[in-house]
C-alpha atoms as a PDB file:
ATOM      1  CA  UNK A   1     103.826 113.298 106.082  1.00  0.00           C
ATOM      2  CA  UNK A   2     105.505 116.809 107.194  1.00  0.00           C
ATOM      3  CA  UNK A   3     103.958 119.046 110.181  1.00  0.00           C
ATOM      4  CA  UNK A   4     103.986 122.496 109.773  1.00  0.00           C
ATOM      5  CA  UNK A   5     103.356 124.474 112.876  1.00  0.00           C
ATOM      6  CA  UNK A   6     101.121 127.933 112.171  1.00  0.00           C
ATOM      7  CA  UNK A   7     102.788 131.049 114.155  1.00  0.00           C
ATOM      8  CA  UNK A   8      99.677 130.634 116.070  1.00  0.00           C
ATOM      9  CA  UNK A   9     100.143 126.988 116.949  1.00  0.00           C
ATOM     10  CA  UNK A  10     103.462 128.139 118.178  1.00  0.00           C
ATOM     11  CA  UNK A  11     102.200 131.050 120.515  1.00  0.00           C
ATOM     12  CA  UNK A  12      99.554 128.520 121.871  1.00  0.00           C
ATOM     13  CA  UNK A  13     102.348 125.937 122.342  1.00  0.00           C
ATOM     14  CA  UNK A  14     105.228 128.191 124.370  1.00  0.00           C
ATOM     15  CA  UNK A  15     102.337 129.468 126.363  1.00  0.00           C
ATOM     16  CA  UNK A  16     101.545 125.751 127.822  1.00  0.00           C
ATOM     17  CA  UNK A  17     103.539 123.827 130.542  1.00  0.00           C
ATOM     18  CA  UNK A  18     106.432 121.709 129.568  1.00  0.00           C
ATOM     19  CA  UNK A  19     104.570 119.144 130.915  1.00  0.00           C
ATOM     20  CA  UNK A  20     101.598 119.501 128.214  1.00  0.00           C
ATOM     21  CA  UNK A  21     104.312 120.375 125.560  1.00  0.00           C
ATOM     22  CA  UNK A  22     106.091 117.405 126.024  1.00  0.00           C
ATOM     23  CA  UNK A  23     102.578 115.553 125.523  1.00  0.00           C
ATOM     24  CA  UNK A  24     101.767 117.370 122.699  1.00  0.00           C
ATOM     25  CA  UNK A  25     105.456 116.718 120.582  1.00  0.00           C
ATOM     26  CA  UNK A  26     104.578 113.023 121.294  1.00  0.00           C
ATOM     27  CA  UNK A  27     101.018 113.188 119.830  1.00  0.00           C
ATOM     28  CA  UNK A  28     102.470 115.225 116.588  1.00  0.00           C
ATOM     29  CA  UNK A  29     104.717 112.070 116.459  1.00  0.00           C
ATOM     30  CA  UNK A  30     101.861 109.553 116.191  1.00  0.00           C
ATOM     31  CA  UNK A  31      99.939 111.874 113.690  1.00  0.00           C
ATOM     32  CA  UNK A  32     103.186 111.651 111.456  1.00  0.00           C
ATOM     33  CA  UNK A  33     102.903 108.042 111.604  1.00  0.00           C
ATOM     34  CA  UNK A  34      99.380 107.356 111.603  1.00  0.00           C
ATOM     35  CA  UNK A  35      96.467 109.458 111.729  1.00  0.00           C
ATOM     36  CA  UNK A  36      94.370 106.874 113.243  1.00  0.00           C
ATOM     37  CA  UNK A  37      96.280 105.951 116.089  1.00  0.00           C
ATOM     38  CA  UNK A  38      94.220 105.157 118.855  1.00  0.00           C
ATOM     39  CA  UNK A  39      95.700 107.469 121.482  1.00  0.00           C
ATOM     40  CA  UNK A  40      94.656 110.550 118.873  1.00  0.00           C
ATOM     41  CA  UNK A  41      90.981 110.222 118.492  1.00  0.00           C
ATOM     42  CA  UNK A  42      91.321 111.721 115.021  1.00  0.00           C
ATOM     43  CA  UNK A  43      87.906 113.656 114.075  1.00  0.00           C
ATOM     44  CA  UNK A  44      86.769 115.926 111.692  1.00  0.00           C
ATOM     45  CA  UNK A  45      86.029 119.097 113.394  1.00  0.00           C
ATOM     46  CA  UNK A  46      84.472 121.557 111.096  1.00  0.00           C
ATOM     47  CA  UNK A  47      83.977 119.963 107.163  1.00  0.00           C
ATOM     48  CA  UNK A  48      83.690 124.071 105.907  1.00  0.00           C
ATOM     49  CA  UNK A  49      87.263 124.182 106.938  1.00  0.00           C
ATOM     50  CA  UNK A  50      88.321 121.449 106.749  1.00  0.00           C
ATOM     51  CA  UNK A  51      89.838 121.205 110.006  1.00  0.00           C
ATOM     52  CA  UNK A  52      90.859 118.197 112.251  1.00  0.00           C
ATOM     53  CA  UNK A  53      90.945 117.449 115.578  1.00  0.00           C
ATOM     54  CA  UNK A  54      92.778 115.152 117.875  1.00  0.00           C
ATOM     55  CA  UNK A  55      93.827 114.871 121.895  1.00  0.00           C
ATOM     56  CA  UNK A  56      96.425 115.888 123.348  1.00  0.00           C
ATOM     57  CA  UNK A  57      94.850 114.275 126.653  1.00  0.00           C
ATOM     58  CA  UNK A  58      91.641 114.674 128.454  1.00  0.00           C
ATOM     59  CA  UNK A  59      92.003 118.102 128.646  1.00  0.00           C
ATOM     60  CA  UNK A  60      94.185 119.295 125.680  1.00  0.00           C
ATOM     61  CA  UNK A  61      93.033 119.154 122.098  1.00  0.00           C
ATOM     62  CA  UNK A  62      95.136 120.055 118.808  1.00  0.00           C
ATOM     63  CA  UNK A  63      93.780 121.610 115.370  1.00  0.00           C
ATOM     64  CA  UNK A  64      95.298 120.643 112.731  1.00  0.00           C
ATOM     65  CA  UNK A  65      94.537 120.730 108.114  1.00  0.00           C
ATOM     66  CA  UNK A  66      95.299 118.505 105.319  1.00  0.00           C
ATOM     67  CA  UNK A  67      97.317 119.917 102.903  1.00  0.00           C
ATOM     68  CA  UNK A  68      98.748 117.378 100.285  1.00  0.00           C
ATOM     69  CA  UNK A  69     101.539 115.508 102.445  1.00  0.00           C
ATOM     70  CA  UNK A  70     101.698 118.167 105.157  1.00  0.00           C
ATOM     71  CA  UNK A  71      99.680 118.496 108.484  1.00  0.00           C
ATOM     72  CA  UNK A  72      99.179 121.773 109.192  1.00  0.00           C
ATOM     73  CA  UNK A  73      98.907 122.651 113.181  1.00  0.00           C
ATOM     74  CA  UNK A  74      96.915 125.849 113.646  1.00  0.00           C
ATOM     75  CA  UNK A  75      96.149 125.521 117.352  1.00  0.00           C
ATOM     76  CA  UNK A  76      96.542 123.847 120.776  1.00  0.00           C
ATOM     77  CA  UNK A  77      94.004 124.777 123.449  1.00  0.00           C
ATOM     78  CA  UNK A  78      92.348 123.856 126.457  1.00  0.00           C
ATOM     79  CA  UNK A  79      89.059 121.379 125.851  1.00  0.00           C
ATOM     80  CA  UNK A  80      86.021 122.105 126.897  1.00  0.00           C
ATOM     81  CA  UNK A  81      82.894 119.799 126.841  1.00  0.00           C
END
């Protein structure tokens, strides 16, 4: 699988601390490798869209599509419950 990161996935990213970046370049790693890794919590988010989900950590969450053999990132944000 390929990522491609969105020009808005890329603001959102270089806005968060290097701590949380560093978090989130591992997580893109496990996606690459396996979309059900455990660490992930892979979900469908909205089935219209057909956008994913998955953690970052507790309070970090990615958005991500399915396009062929390419994961497209659209957006890292804050979570909120």
């Amino acid at each position: 699988m390929i990522i491609f990161r969105s020009p808005r996935f890329n603001k959102d990213f270089f806005d968060l601390p290097l701590e949380i970046q560093k978090k989130v370049d591992k997580q893109l790693l496990f996606l690459v490798s396996d979309i059900r890794h455990p660490s992930l919590r892979a979900k469908k988010y909205d089935e219209a869209g057909k956008v994913w989900q998955a953690r970052v950590d507790d309070h970090y969450r990615f958005y991500f599509q399915v396009e062929g053999d390419t994961y497209i990132i659209l957006r890292v944000k804050p979570h909120t419950d």
